[in-house]
N, C-alpha and C. Protein backbone atom coordinates (compact mmCIF):
# COMPACT_ATOMS: atom_id res chain seq x y z
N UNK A 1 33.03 269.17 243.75
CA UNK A 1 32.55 269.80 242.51
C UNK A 1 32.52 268.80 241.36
N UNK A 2 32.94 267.32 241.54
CA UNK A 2 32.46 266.68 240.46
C UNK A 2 31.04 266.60 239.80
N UNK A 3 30.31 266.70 240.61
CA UNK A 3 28.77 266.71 240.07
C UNK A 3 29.01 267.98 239.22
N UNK A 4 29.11 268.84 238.93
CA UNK A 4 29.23 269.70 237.65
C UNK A 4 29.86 269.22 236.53
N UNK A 5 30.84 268.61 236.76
CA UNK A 5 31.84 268.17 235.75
C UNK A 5 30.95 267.02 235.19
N UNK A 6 30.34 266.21 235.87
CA UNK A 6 29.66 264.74 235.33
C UNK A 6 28.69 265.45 234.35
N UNK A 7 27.76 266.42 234.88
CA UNK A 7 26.65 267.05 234.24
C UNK A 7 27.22 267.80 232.72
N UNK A 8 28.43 268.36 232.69
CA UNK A 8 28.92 268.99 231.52
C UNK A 8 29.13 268.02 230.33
N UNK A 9 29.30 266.90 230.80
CA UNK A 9 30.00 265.53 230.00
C UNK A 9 28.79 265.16 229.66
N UNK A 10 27.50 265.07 230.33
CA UNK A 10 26.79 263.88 230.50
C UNK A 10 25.64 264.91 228.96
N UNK A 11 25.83 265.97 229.11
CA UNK A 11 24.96 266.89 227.69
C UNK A 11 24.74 265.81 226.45
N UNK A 12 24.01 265.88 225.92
CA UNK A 12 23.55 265.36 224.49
C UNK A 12 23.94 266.05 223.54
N UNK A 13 25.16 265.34 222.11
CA UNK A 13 25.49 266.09 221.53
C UNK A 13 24.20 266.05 220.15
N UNK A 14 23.64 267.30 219.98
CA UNK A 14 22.80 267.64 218.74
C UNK A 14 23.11 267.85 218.00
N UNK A 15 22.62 266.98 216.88
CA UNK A 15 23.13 267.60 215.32
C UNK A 15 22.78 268.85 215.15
N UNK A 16 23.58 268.87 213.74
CA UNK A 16 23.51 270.16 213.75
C UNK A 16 22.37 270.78 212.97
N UNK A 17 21.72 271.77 213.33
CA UNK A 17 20.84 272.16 212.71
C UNK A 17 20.62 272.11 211.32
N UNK A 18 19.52 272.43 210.32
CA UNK A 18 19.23 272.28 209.09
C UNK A 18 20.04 273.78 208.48
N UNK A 19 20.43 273.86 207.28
CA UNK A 19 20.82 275.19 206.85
C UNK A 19 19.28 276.13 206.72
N UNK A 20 19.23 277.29 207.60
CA UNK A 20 18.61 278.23 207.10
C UNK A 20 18.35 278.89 206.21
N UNK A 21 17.22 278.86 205.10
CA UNK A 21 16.74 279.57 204.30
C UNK A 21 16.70 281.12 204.15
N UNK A 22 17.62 281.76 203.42
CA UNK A 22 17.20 283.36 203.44
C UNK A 22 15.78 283.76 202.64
N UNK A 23 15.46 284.66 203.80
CA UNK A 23 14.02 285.18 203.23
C UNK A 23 14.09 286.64 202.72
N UNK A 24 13.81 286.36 201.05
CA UNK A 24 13.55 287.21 200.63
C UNK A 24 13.18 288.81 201.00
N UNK A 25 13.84 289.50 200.99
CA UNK A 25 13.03 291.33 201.31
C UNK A 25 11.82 291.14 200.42
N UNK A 26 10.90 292.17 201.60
CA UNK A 26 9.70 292.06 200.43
C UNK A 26 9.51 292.94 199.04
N UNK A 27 9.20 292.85 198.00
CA UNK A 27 9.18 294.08 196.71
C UNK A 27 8.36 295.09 197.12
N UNK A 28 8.75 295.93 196.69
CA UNK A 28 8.16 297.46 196.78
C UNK A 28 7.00 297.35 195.81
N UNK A 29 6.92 296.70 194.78
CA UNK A 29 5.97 296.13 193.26
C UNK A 29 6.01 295.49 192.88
N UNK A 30 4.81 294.74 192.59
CA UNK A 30 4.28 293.25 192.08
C UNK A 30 4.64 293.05 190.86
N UNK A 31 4.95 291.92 191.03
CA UNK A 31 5.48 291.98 188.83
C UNK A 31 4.25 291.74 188.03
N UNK A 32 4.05 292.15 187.63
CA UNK A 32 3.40 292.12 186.02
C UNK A 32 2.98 291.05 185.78
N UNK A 33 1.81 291.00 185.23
CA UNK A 33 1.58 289.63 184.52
C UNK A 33 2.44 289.40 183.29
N UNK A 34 2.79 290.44 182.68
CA UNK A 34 4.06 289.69 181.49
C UNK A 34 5.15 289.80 182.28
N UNK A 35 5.73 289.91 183.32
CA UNK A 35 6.83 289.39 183.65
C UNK A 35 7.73 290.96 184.02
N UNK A 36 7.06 291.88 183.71
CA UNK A 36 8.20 292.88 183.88
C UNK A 36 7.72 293.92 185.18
N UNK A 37 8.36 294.85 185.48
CA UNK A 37 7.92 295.88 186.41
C UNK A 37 7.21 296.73 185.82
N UNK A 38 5.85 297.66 186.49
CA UNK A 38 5.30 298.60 185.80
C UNK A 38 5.60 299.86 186.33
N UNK A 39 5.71 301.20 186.02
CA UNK A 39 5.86 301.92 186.82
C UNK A 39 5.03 302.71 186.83
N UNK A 40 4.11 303.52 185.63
CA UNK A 40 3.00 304.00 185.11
C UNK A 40 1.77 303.23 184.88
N UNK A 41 0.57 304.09 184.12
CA UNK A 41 -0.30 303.39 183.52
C UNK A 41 -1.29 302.52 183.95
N UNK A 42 -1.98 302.62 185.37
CA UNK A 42 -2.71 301.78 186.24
C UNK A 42 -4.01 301.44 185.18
N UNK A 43 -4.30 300.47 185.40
CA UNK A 43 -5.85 299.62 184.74
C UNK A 43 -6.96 300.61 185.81
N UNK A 44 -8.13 300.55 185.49
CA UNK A 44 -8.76 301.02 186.28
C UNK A 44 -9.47 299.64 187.11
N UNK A 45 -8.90 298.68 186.83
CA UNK A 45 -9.20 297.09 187.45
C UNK A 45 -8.53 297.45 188.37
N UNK A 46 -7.68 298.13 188.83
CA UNK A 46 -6.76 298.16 190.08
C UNK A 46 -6.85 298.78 191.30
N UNK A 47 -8.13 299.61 190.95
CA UNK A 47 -8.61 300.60 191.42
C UNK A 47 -9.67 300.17 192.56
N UNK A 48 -9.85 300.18 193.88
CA UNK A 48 -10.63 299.89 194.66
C UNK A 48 -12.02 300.82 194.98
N UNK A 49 -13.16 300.16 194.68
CA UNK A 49 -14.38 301.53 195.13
C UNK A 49 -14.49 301.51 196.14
N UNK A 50 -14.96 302.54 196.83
CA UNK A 50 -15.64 302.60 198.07
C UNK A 50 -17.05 303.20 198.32
């Protein structure tokens, strides 16, 4: 059973990975062009025809 043992030794040690980035949840609502949340009051620019 040495051939297992040689093979366990013989592994390449890998650095260690990069730190993972947390990804954001996505928003429920787009911010605003001034910066704030809207909750009312739609433009009729927002409005899609069909």
């Amino acid at each position: 059973m040495g051939l297992l043992d040689d093979a366990k030794e013989a592994e390449p040690k890998l650095p260690k990975p990069p730190e993972i980035k947390k990804i954001e949840p996505p928003r429920k609502e787009l911010p605003r062009a001034d910066g704030g949340y809207g909750t009312g009051g739609r433009d009729l620019d927002d409005e899609i025809p069909f």
